[in-house]
C-alpha atoms as a PDB file:
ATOM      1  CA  UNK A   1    -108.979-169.629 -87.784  1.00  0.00           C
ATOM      2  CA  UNK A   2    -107.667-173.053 -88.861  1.00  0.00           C
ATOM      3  CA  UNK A   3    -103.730-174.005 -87.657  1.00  0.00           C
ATOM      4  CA  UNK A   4    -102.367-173.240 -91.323  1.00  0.00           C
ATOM      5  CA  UNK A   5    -103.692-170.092 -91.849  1.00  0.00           C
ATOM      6  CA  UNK A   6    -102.356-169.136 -88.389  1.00  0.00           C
ATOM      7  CA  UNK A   7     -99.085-170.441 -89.383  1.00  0.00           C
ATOM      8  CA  UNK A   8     -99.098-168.271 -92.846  1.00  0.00           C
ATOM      9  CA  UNK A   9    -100.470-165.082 -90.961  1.00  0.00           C
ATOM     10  CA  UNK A  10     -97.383-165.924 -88.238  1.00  0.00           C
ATOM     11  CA  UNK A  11     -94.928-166.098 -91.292  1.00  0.00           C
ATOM     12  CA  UNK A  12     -96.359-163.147 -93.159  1.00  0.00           C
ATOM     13  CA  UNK A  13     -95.703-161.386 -89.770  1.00  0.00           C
ATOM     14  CA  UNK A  14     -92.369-162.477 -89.304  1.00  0.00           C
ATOM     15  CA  UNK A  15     -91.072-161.674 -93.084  1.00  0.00           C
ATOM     16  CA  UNK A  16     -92.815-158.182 -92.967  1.00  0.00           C
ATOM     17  CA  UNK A  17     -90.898-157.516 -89.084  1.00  0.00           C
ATOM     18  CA  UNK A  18     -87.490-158.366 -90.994  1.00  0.00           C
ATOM     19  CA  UNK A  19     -88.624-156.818 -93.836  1.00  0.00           C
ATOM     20  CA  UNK A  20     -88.742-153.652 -91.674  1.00  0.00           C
ATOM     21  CA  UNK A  21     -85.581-154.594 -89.388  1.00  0.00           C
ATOM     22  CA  UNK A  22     -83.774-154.689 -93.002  1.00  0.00           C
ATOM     23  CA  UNK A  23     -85.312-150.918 -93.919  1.00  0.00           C
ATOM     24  CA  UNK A  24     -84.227-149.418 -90.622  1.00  0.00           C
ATOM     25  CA  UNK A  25     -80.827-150.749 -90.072  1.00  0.00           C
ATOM     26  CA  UNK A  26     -80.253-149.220 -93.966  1.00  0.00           C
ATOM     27  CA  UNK A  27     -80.655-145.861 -91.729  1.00  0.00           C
ATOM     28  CA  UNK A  28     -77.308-146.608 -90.106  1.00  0.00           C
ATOM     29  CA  UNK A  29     -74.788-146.130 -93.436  1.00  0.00           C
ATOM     30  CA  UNK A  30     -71.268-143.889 -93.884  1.00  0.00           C
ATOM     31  CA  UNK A  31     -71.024-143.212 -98.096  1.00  0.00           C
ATOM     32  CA  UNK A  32     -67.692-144.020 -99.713  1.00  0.00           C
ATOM     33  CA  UNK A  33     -66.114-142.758-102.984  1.00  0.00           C
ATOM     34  CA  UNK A  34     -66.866-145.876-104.691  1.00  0.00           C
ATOM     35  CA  UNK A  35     -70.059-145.517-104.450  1.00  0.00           C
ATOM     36  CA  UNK A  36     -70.973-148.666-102.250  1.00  0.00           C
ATOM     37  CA  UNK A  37     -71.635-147.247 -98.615  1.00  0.00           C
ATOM     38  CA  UNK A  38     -70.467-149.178 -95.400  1.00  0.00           C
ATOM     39  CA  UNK A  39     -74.540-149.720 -93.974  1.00  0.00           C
ATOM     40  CA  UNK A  40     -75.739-151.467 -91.128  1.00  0.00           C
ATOM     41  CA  UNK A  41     -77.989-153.281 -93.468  1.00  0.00           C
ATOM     42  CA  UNK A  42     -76.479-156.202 -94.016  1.00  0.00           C
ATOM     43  CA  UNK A  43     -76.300-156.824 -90.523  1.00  0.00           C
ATOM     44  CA  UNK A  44     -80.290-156.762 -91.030  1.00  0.00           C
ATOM     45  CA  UNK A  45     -79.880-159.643 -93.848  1.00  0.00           C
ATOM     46  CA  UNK A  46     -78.126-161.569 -92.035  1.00  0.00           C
ATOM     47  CA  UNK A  47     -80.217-161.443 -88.804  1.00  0.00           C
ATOM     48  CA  UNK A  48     -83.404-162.487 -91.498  1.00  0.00           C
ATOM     49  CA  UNK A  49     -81.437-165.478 -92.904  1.00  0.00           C
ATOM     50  CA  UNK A  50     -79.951-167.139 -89.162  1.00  0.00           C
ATOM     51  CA  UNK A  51     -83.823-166.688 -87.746  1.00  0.00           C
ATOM     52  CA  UNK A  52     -86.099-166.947 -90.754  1.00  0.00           C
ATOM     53  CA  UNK A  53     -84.810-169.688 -92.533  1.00  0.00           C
ATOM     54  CA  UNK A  54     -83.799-170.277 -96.503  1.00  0.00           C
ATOM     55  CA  UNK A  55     -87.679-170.492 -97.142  1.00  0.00           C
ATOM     56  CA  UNK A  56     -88.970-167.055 -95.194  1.00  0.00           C
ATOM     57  CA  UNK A  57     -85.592-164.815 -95.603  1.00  0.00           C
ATOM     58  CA  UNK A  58     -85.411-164.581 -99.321  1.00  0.00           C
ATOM     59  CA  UNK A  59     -89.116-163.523 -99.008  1.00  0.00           C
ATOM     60  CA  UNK A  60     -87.826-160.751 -96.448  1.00  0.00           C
ATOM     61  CA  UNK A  61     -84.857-159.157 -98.447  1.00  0.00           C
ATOM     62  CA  UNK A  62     -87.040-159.294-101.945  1.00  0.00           C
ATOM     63  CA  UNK A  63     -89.750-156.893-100.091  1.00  0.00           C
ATOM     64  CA  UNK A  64     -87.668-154.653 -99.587  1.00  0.00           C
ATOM     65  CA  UNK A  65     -85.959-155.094-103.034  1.00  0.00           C
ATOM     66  CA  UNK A  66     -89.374-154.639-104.414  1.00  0.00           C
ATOM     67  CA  UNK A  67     -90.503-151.657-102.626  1.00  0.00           C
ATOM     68  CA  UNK A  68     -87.087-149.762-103.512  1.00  0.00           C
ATOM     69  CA  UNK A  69     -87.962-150.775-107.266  1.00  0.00           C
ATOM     70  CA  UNK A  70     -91.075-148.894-106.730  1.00  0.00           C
ATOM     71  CA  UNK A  71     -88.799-146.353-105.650  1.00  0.00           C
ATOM     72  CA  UNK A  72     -89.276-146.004-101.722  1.00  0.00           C
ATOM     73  CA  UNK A  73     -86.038-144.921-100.108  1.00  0.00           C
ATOM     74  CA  UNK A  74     -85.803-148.017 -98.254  1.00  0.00           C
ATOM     75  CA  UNK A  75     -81.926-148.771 -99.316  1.00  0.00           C
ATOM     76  CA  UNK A  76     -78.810-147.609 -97.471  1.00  0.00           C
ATOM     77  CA  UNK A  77     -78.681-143.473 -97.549  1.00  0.00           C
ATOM     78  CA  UNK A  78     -82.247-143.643 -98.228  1.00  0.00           C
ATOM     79  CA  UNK A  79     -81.729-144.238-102.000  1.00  0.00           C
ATOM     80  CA  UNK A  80     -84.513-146.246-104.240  1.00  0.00           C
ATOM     81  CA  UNK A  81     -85.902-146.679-107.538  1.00  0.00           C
ATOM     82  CA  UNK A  82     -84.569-148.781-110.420  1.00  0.00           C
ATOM     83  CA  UNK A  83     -81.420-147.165-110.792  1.00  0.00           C
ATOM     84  CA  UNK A  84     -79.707-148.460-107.818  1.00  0.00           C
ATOM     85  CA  UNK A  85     -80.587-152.058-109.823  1.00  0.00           C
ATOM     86  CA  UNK A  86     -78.100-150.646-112.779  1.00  0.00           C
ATOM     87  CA  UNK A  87     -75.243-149.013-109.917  1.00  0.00           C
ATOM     88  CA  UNK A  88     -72.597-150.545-108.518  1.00  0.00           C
ATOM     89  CA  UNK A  89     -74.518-152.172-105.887  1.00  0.00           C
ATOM     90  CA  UNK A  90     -76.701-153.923-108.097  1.00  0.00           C
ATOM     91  CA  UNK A  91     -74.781-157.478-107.472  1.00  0.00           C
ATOM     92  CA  UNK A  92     -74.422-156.876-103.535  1.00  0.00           C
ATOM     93  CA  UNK A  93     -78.555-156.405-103.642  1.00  0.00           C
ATOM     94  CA  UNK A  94     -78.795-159.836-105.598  1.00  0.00           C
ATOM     95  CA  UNK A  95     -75.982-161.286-103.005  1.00  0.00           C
ATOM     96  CA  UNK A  96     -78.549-160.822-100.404  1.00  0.00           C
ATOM     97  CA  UNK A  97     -81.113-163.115-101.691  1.00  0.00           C
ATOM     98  CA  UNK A  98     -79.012-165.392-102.364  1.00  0.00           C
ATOM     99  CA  UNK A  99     -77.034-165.170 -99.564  1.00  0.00           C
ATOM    100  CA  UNK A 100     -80.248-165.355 -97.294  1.00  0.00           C
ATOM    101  CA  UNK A 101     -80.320-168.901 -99.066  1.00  0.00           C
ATOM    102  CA  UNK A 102     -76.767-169.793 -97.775  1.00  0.00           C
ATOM    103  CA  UNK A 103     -77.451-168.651 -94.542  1.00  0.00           C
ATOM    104  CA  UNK A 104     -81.096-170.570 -93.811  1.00  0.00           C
ATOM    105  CA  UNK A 105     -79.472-173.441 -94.913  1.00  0.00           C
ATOM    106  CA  UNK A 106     -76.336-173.992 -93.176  1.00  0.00           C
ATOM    107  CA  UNK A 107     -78.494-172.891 -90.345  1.00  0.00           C
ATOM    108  CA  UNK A 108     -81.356-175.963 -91.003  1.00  0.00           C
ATOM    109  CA  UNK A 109     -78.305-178.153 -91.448  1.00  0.00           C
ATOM    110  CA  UNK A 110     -78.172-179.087 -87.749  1.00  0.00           C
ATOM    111  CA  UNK A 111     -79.674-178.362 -84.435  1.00  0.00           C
ATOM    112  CA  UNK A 112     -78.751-174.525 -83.471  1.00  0.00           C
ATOM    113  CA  UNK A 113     -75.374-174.090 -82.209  1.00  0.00           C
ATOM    114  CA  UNK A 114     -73.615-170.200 -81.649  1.00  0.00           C
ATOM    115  CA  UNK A 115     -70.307-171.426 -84.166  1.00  0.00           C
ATOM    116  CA  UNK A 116     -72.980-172.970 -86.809  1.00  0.00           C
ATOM    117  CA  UNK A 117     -74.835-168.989 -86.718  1.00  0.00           C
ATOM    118  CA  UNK A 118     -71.276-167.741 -87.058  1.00  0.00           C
ATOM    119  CA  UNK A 119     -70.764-169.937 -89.799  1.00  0.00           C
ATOM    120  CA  UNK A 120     -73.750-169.344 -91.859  1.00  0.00           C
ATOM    121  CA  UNK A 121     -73.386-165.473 -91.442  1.00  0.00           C
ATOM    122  CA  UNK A 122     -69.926-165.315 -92.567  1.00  0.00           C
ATOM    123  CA  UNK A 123     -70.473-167.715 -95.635  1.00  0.00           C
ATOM    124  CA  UNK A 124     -74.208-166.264 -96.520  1.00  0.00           C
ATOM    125  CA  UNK A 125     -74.037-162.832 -95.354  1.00  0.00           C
ATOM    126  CA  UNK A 126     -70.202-161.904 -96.400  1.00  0.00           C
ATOM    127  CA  UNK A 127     -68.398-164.088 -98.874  1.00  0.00           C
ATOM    128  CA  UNK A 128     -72.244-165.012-100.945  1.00  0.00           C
ATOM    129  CA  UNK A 129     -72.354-161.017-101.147  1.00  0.00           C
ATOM    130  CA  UNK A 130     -68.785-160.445-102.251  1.00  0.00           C
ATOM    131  CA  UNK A 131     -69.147-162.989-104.849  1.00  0.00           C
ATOM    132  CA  UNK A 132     -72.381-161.469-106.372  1.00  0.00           C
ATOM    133  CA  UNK A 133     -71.096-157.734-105.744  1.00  0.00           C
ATOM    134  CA  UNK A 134     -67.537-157.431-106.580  1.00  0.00           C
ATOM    135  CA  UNK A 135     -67.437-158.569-109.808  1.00  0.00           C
ATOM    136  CA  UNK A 136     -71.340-156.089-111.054  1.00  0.00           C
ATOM    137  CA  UNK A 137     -69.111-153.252-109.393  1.00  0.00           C
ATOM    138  CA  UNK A 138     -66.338-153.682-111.660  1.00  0.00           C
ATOM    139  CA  UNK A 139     -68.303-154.165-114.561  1.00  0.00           C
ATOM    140  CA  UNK A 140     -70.554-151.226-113.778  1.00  0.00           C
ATOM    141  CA  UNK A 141     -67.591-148.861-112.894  1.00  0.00           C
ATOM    142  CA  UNK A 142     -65.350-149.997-115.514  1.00  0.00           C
ATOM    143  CA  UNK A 143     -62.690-150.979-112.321  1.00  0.00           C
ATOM    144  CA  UNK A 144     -60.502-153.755-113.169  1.00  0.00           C
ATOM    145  CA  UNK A 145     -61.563-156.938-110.884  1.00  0.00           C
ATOM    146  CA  UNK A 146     -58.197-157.092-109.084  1.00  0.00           C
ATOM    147  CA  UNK A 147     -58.641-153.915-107.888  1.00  0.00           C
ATOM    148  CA  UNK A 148     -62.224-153.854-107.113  1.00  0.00           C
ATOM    149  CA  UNK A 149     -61.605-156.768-104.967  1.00  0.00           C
ATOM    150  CA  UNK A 150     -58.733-155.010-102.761  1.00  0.00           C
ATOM    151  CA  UNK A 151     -61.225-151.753-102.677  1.00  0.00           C
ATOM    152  CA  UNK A 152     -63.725-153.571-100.818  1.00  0.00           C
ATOM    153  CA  UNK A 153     -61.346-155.140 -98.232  1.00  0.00           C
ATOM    154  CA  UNK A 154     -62.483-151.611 -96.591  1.00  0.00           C
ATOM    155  CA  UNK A 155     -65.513-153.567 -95.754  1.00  0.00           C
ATOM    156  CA  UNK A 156     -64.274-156.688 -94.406  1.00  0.00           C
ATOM    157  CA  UNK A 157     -63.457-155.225 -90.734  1.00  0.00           C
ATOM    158  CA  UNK A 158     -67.067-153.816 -90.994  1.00  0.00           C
ATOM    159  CA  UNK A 159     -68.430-157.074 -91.992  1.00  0.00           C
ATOM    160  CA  UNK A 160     -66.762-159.070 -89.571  1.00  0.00           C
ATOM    161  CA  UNK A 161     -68.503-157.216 -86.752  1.00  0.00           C
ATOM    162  CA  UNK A 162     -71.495-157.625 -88.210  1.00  0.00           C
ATOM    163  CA  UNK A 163     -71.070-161.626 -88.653  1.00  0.00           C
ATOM    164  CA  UNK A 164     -70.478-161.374 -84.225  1.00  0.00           C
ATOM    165  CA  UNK A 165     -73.244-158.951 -83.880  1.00  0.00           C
ATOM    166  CA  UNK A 166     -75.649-161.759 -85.973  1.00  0.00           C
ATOM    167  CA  UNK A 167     -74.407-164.071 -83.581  1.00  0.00           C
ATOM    168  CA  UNK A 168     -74.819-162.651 -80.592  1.00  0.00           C
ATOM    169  CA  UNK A 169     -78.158-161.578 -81.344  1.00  0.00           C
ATOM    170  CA  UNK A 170     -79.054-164.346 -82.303  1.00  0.00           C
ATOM    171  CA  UNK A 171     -77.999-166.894 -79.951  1.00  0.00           C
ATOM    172  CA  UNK A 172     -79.440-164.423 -77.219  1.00  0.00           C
ATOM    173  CA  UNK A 173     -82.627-164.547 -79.258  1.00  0.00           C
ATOM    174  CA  UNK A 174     -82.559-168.517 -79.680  1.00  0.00           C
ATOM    175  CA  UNK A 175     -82.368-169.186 -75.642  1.00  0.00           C
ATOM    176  CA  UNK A 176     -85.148-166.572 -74.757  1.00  0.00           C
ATOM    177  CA  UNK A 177     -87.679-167.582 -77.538  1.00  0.00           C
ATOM    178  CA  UNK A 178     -86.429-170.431 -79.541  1.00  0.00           C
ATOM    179  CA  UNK A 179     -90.330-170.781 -80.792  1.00  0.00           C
ATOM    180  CA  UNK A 180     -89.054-167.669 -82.826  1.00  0.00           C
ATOM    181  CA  UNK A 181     -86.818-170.335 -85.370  1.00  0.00           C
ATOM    182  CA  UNK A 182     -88.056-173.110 -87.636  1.00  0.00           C
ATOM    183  CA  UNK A 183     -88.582-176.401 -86.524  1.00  0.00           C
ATOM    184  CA  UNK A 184     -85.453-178.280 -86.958  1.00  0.00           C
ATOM    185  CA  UNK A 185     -86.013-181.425 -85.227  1.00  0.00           C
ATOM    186  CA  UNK A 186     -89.503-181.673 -86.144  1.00  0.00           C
ATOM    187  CA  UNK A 187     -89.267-183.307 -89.315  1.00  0.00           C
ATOM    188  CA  UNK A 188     -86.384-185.743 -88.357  1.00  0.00           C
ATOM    189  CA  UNK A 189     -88.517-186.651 -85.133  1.00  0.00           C
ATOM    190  CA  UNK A 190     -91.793-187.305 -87.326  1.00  0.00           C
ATOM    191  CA  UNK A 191     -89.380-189.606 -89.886  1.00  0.00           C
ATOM    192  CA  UNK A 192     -88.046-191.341 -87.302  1.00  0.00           C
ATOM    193  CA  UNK A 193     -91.740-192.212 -85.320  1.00  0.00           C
ATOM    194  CA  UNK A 194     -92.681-193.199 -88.788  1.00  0.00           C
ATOM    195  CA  UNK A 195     -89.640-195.903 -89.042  1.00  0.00           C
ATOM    196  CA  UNK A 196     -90.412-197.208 -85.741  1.00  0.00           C
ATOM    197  CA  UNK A 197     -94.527-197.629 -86.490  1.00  0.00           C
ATOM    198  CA  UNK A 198     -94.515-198.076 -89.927  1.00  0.00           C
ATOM    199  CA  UNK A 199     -96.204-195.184 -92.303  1.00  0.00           C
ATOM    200  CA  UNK A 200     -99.608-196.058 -91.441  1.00  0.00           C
ATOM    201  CA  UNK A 201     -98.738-195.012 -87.297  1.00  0.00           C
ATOM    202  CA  UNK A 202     -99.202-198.936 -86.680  1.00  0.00           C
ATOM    203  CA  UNK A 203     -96.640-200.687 -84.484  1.00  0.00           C
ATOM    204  CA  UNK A 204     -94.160-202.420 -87.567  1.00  0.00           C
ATOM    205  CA  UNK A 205     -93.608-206.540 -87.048  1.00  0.00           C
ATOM    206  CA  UNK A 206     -90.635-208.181 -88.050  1.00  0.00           C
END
């Protein structure tokens, strides 16, 4: 097997693990009357974004998008099908991809730190999500925004354990198998061997 089909099989396996991680941590959810449910899934969408990157993550959550489309009870509560695209939770589920983006890319914005994970799961995995979701809840239950917005500080406490969780996860995950994280340092490291001996690899002359 040649080294990039290795490295697609490797990524393949990696979005379909998360992919799964996402699924079960949906398991973990207590309902509320609005009818968006406090779930441990977003702690899995958050975990997929700090460790698979903005490329791979997206790729992740929209598997699992896709197979509740196809109506697998793979969403918090076990719920699927295309209805829960037309609920209340319609914008958090488009927060995620997005927010996946967020995340992978604060995250690729430097070399790993345990404040820049924090970072990129509070921006990506929290306020990303409240932007896309709190505004498709109160147009889908006919809320006014305002008040939407103060009904889902219920969350926030919730959310801010997750954004620690992510983080201590994942900086225990980044010092026993850092392999498991894309190459930050790799690119900047080939750019800069290429500045010091030219783009053809030989030595560069003043």
């Amino acid at each position: 097997m040649t080294a990039p089909a290795r490295t697609r099989g490797a990524d393949v396996a990696r979005i379909a693990v998360f992919a799964a991680l996402i699924v079960v941590l949906g398991m973990v959810t207590v309902p509320l009357p609005g009818g968006v449910p406090i779930t441990a899934q977003t702690l899995g969408v958050m975990l997929a974004g700090l460790v698979l990157g903005a490329r791979r993550a997206p790729l992740a959550v929209l598997v699992v998008l896709a197979l509740a489309a196809v109506g697998l009870p793979v969403l918090a509560g076990g719920r699927g099908g295309l209805g829960v695209f037309l609920g209340p939770t319609a914008g958090y589920l488009a927060g995620w991809v997005a927010g996946v983006v967020v995340i992978g890319l604060v995250m690729q914005s430097g070399p790993f730190a345990w404040w820049r994970a924090g970072l990129a799961a509070l921006g990506g995995g929290v306020l990303v999500v409240y932007l896309f979701g709190i505004p498709v809840q109160a147009l889908v239950t006919g809320v006014p925004l305002g008040p939407t917005a103060l009904s889902g500080l219920v969350f926030l406490p919730g959310d801010l354990l997750k954004v620690a969780a992510a983080t201590v996860l994942v900086t225990a995950l980044h010092r026993a198998y850092p392999r498991a994280f894309p190459d930050r340092t790799g690119a900047r490291n080939l750019t800069g061997a290429r500045n010091l001996t030219g783009e053809a690899g030989a030595p560069r002359v003043a």
